[in-house]
PDB file of N, CA and C in Angstrom:
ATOM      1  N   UNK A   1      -0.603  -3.276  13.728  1.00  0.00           N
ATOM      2  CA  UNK A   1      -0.228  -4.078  12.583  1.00  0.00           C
ATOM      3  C   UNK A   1       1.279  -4.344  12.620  1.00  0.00           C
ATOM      4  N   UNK A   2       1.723  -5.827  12.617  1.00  0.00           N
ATOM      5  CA  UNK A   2       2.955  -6.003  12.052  1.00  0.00           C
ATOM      6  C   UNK A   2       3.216  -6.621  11.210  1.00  0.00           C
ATOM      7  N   UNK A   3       4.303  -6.429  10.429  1.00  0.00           N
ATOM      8  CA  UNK A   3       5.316  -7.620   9.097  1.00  0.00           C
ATOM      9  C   UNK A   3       4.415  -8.868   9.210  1.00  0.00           C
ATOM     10  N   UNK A   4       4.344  -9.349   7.902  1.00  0.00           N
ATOM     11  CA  UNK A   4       4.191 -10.590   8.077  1.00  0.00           C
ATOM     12  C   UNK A   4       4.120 -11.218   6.711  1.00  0.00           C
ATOM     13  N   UNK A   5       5.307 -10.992   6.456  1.00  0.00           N
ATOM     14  CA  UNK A   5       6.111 -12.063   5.089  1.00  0.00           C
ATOM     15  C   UNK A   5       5.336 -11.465   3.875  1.00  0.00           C
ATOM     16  N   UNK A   6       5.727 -11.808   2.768  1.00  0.00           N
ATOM     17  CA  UNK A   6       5.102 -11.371   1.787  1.00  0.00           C
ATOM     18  C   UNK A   6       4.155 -11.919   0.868  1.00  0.00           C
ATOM     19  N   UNK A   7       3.670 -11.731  -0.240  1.00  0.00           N
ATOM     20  CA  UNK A   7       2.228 -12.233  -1.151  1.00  0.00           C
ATOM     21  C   UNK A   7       2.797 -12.248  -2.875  1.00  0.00           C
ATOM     22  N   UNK A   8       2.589 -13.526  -3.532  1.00  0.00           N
ATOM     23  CA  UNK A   8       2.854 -13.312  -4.727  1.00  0.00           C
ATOM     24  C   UNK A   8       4.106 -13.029  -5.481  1.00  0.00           C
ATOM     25  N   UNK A   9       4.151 -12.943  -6.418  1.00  0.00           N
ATOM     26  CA  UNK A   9       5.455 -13.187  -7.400  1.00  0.00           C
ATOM     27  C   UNK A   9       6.295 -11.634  -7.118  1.00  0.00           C
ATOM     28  N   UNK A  10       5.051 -10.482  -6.974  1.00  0.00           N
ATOM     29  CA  UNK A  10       5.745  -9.110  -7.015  1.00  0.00           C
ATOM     30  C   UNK A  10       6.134  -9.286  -5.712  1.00  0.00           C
ATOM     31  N   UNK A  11       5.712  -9.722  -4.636  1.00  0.00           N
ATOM     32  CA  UNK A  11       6.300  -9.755  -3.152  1.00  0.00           C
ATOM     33  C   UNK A  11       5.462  -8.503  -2.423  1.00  0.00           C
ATOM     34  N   UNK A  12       4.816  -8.535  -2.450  1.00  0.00           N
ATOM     35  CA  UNK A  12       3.449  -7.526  -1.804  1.00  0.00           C
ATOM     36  C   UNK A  12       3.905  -7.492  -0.639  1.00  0.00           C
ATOM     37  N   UNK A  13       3.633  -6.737   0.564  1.00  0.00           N
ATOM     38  CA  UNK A  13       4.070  -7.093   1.757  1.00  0.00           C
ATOM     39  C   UNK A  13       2.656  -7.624   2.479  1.00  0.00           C
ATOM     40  N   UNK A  14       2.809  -8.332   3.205  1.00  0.00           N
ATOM     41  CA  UNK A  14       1.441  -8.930   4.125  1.00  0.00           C
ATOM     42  C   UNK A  14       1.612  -8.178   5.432  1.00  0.00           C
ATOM     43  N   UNK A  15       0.433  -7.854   6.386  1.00  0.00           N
ATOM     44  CA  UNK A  15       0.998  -7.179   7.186  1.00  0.00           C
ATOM     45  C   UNK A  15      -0.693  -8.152   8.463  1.00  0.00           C
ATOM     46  N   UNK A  16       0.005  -8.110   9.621  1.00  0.00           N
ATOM     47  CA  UNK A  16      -0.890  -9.232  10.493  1.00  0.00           C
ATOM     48  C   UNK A  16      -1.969  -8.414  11.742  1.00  0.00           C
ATOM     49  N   UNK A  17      -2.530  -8.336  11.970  1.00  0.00           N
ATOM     50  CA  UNK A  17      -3.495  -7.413  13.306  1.00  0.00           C
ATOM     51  C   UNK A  17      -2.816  -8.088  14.441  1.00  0.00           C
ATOM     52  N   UNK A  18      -2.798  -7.346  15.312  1.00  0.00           N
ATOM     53  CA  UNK A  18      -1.934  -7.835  16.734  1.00  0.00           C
ATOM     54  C   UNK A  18      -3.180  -8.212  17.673  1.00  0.00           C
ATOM     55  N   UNK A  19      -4.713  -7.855  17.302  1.00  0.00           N
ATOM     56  CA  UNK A  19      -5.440  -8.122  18.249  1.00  0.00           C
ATOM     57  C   UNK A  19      -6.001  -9.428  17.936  1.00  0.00           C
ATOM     58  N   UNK A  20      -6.805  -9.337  16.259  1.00  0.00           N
ATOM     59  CA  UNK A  20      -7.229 -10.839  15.974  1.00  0.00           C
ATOM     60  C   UNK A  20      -6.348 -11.698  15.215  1.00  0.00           C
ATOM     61  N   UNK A  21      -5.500 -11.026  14.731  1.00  0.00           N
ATOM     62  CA  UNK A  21      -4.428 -12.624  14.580  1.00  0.00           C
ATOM     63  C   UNK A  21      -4.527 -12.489  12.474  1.00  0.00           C
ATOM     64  N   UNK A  22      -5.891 -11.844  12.456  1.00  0.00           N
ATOM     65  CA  UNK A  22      -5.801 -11.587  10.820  1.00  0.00           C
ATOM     66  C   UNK A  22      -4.410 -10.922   9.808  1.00  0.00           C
ATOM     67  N   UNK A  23      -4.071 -11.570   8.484  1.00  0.00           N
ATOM     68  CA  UNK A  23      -3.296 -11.083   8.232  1.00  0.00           C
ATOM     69  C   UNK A  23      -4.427 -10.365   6.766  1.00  0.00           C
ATOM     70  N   UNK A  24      -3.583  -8.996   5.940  1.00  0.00           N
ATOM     71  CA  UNK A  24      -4.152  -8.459   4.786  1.00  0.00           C
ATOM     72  C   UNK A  24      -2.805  -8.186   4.395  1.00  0.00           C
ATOM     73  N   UNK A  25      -2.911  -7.793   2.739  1.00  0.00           N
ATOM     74  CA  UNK A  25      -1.683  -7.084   2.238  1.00  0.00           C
ATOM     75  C   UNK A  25      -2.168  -6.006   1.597  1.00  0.00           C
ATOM     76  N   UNK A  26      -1.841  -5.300   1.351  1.00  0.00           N
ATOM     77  CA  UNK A  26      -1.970  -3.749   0.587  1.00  0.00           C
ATOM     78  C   UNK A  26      -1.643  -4.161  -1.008  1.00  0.00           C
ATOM     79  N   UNK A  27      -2.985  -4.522  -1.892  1.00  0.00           N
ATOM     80  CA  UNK A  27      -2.478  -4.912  -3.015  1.00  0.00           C
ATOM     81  C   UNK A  27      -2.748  -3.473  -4.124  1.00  0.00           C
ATOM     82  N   UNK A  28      -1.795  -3.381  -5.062  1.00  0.00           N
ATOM     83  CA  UNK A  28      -1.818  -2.173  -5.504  1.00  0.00           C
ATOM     84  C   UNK A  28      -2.735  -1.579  -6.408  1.00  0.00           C
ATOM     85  N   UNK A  29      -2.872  -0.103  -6.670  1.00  0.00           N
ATOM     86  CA  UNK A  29      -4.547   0.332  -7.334  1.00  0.00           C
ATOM     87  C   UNK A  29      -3.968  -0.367  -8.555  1.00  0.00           C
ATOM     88  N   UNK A  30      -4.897  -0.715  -9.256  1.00  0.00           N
ATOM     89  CA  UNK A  30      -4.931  -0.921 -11.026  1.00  0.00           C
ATOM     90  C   UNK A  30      -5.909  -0.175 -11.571  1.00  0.00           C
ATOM     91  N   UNK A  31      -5.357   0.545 -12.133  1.00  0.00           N
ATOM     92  CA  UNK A  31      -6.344   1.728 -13.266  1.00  0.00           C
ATOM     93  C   UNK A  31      -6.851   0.848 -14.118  1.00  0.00           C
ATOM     94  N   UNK A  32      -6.941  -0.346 -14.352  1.00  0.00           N
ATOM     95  CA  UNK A  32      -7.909  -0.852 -15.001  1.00  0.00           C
ATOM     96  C   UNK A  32      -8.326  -2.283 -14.824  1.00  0.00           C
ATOM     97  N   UNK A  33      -8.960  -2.166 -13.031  1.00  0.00           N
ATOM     98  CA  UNK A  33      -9.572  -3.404 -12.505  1.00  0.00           C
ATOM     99  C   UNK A  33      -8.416  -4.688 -12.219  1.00  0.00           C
ATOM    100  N   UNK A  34      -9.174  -5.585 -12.752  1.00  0.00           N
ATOM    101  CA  UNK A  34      -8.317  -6.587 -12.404  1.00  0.00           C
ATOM    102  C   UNK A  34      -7.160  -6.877 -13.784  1.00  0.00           C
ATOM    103  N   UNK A  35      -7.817  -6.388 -14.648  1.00  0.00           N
ATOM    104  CA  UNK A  35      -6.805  -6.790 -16.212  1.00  0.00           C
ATOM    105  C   UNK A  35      -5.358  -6.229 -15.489  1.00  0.00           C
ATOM    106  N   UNK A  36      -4.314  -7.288 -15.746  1.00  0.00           N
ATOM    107  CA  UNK A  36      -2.927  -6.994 -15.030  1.00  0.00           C
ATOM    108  C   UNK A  36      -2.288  -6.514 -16.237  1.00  0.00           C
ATOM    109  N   UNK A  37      -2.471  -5.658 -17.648  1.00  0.00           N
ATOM    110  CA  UNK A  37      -1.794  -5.261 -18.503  1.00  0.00           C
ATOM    111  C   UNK A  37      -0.534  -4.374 -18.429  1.00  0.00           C
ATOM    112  N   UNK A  38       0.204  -3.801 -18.322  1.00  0.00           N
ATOM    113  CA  UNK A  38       1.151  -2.529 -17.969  1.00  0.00           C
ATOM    114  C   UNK A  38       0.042  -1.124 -18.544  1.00  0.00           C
ATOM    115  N   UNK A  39       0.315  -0.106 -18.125  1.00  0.00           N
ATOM    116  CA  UNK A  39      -0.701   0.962 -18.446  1.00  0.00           C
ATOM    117  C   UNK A  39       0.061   1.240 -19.932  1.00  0.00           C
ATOM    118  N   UNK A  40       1.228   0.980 -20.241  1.00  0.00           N
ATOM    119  CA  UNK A  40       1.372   1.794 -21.849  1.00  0.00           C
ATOM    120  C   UNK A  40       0.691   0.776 -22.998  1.00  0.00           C
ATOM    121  N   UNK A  41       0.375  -1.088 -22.511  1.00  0.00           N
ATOM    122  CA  UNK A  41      -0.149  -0.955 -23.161  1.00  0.00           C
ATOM    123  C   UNK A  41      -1.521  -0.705 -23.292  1.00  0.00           C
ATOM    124  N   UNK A  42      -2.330  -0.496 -22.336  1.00  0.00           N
ATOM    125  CA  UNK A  42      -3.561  -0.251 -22.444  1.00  0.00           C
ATOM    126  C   UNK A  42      -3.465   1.058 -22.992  1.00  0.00           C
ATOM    127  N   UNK A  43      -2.948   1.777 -23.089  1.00  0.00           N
ATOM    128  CA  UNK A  43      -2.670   3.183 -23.770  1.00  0.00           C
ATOM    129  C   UNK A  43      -2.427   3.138 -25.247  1.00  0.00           C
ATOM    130  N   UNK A  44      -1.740   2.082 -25.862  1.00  0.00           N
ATOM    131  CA  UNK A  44      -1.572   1.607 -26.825  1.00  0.00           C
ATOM    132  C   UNK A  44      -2.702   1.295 -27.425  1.00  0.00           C
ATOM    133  N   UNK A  45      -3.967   0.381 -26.577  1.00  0.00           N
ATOM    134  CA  UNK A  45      -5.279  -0.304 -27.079  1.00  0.00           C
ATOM    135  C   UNK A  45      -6.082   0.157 -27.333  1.00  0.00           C
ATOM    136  N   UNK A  46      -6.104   2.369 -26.416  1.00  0.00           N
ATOM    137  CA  UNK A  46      -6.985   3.015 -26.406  1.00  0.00           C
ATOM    138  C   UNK A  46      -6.522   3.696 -27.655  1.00  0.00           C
ATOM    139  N   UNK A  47      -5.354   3.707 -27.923  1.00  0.00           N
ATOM    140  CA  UNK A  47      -5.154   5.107 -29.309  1.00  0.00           C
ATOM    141  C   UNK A  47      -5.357   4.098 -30.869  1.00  0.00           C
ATOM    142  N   UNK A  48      -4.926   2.424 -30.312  1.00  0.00           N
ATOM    143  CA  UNK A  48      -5.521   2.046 -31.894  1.00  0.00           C
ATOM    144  C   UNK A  48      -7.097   2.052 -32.062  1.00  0.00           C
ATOM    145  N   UNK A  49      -8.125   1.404 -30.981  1.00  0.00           N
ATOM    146  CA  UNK A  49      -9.764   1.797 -31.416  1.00  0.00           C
ATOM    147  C   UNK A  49      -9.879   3.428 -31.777  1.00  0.00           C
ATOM    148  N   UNK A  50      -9.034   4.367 -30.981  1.00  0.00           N
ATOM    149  CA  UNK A  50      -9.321   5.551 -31.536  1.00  0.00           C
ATOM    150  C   UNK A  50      -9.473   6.044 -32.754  1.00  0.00           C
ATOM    151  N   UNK A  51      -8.030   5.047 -33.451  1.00  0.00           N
ATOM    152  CA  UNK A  51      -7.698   5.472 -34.895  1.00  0.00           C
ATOM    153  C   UNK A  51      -8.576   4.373 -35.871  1.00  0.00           C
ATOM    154  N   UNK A  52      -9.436   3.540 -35.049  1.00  0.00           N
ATOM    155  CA  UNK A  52     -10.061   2.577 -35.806  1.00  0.00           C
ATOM    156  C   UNK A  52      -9.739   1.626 -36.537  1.00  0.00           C
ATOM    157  N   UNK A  53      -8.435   0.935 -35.529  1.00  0.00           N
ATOM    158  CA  UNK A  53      -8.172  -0.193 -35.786  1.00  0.00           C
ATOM    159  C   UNK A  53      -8.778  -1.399 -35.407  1.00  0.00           C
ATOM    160  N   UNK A  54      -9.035  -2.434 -36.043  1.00  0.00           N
ATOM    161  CA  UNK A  54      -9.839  -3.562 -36.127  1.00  0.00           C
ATOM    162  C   UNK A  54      -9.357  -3.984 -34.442  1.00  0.00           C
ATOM    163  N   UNK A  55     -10.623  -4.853 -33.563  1.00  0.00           N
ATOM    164  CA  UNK A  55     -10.114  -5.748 -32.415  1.00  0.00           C
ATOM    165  C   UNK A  55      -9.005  -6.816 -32.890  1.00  0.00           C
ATOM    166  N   UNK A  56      -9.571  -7.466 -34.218  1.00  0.00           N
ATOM    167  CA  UNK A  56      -8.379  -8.406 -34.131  1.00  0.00           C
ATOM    168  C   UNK A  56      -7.023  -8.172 -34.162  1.00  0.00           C
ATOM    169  N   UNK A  57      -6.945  -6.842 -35.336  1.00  0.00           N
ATOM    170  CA  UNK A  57      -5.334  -6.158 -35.510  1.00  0.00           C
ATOM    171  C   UNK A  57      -4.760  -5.551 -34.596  1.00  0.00           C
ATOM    172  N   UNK A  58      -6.121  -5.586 -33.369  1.00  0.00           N
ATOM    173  CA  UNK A  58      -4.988  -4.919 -32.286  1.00  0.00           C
ATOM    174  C   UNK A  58      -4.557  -5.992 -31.440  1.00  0.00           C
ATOM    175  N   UNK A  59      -5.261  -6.968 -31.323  1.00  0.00           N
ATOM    176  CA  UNK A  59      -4.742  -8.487 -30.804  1.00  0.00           C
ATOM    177  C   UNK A  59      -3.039  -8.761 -31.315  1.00  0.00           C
ATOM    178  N   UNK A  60      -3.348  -8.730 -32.679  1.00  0.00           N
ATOM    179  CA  UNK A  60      -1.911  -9.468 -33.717  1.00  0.00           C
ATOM    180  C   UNK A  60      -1.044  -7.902 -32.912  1.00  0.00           C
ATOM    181  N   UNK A  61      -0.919  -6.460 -32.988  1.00  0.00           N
ATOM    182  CA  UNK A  61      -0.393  -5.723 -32.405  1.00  0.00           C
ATOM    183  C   UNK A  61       0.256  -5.426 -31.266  1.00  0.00           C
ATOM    184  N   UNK A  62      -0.361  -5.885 -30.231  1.00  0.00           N
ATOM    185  CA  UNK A  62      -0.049  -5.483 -29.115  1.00  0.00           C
ATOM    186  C   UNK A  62       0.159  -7.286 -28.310  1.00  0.00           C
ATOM    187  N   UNK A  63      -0.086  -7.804 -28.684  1.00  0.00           N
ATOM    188  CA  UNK A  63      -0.015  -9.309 -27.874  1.00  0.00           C
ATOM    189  C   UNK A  63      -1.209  -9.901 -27.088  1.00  0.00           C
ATOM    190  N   UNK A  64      -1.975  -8.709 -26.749  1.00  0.00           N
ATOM    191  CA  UNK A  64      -3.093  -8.764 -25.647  1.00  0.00           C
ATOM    192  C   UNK A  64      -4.032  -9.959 -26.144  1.00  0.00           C
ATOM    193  N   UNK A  65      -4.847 -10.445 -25.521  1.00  0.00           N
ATOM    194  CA  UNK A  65      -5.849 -11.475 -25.868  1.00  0.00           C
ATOM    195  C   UNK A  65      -7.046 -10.521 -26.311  1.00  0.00           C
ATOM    196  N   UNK A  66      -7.781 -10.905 -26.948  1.00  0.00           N
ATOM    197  CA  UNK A  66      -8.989 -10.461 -27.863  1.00  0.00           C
ATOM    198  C   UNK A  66     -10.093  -9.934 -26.410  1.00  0.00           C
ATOM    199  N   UNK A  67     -10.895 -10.517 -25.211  1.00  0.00           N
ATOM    200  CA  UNK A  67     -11.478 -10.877 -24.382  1.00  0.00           C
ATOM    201  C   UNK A  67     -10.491  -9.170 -23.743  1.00  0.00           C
ATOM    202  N   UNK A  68      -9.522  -9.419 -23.249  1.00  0.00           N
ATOM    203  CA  UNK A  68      -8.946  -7.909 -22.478  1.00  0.00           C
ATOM    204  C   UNK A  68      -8.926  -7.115 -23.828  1.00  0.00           C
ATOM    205  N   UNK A  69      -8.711  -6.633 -24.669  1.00  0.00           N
ATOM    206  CA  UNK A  69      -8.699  -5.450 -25.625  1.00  0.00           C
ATOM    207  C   UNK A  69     -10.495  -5.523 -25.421  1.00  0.00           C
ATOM    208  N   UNK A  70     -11.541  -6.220 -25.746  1.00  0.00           N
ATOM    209  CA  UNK A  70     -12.919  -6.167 -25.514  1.00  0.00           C
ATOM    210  C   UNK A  70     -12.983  -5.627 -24.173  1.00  0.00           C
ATOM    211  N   UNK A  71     -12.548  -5.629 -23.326  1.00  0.00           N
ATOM    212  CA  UNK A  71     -12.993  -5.281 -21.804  1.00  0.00           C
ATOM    213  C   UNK A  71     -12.327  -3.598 -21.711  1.00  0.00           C
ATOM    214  N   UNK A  72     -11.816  -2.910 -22.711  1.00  0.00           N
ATOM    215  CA  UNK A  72     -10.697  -1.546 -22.697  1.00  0.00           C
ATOM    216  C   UNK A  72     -12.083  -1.009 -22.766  1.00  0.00           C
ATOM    217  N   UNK A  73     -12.758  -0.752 -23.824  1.00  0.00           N
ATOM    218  CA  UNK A  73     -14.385   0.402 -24.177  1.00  0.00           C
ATOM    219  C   UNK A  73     -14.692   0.332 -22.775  1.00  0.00           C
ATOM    220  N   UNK A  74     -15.293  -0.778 -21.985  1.00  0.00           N
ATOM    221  CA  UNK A  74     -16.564  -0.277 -20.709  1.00  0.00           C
ATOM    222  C   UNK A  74     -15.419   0.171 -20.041  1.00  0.00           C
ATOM    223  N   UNK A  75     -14.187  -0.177 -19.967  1.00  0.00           N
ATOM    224  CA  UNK A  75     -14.029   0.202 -18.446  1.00  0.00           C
ATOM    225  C   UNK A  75     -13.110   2.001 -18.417  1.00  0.00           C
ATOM    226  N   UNK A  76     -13.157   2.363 -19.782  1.00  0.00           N
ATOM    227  CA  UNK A  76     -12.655   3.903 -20.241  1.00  0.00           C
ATOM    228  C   UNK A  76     -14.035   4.417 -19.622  1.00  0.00           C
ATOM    229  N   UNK A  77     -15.231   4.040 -20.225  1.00  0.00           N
ATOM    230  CA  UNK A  77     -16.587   4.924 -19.454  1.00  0.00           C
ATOM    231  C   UNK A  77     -16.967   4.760 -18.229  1.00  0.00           C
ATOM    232  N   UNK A  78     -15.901   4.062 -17.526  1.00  0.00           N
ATOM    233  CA  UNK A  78     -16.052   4.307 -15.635  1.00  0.00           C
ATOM    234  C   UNK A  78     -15.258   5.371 -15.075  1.00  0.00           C
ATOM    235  N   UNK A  79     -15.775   5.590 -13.870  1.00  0.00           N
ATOM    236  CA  UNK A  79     -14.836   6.973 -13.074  1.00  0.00           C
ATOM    237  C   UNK A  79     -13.628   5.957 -13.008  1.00  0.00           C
ATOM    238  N   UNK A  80     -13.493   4.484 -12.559  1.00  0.00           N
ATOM    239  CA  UNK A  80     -12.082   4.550 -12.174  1.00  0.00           C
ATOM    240  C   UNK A  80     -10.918   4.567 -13.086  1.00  0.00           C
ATOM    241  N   UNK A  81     -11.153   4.397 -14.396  1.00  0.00           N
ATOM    242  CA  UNK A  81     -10.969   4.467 -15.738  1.00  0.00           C
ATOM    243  C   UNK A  81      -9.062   5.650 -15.104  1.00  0.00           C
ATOM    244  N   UNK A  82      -8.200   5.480 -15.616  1.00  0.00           N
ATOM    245  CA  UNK A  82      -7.340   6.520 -16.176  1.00  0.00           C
ATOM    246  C   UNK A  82      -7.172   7.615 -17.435  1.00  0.00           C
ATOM    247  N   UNK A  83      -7.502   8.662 -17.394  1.00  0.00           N
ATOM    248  CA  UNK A  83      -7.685   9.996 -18.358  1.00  0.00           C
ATOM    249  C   UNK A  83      -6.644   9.560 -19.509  1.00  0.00           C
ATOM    250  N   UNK A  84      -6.637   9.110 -20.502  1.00  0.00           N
ATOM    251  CA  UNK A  84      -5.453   9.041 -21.602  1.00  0.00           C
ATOM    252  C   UNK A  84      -4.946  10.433 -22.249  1.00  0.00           C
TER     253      UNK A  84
END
């Protein structure tokens, strides 16, 4: 494997196979799938349903769209889930 320029706004590194010519980049784990949130606030999303705050008030709260705060419940009851 060598260099081979980078991917995206964060600048991922791309890296190329020397035998078939393929390039991949090493894109980083996300503890919660594809939702690109920062983890404090999904940490934030998990302690207001805790305390039983409304979906919408946590929308107006945290900034998040309604659709990702809905997607926080299933993906806490998966293994790849992060322990809060």
């Amino acid at each position: 494997m060598k260099k081979a320029g980078f991917f995206g706004k964060t600048r991922i590194q791309r890296y190329q196979c020397k035998q078939c010519g393929k390039t991949h980049s090493e894109i980083p784990n996300r503890p919660f799938d594809d939702h690109r949130i920062p983890l404090e606030k999904a940490v934030q999303i998990v302690h207001l349903m805790v305390e039983g705050v409304g979906i919408r008030a946590i929308q107006r709260l945290t900034g998040i769209s309604r659709p990702t705060v809905l997607a926080r419940p299933s993906l806490l009851g998966e293994d790849k889930a992060v322990s809060v």
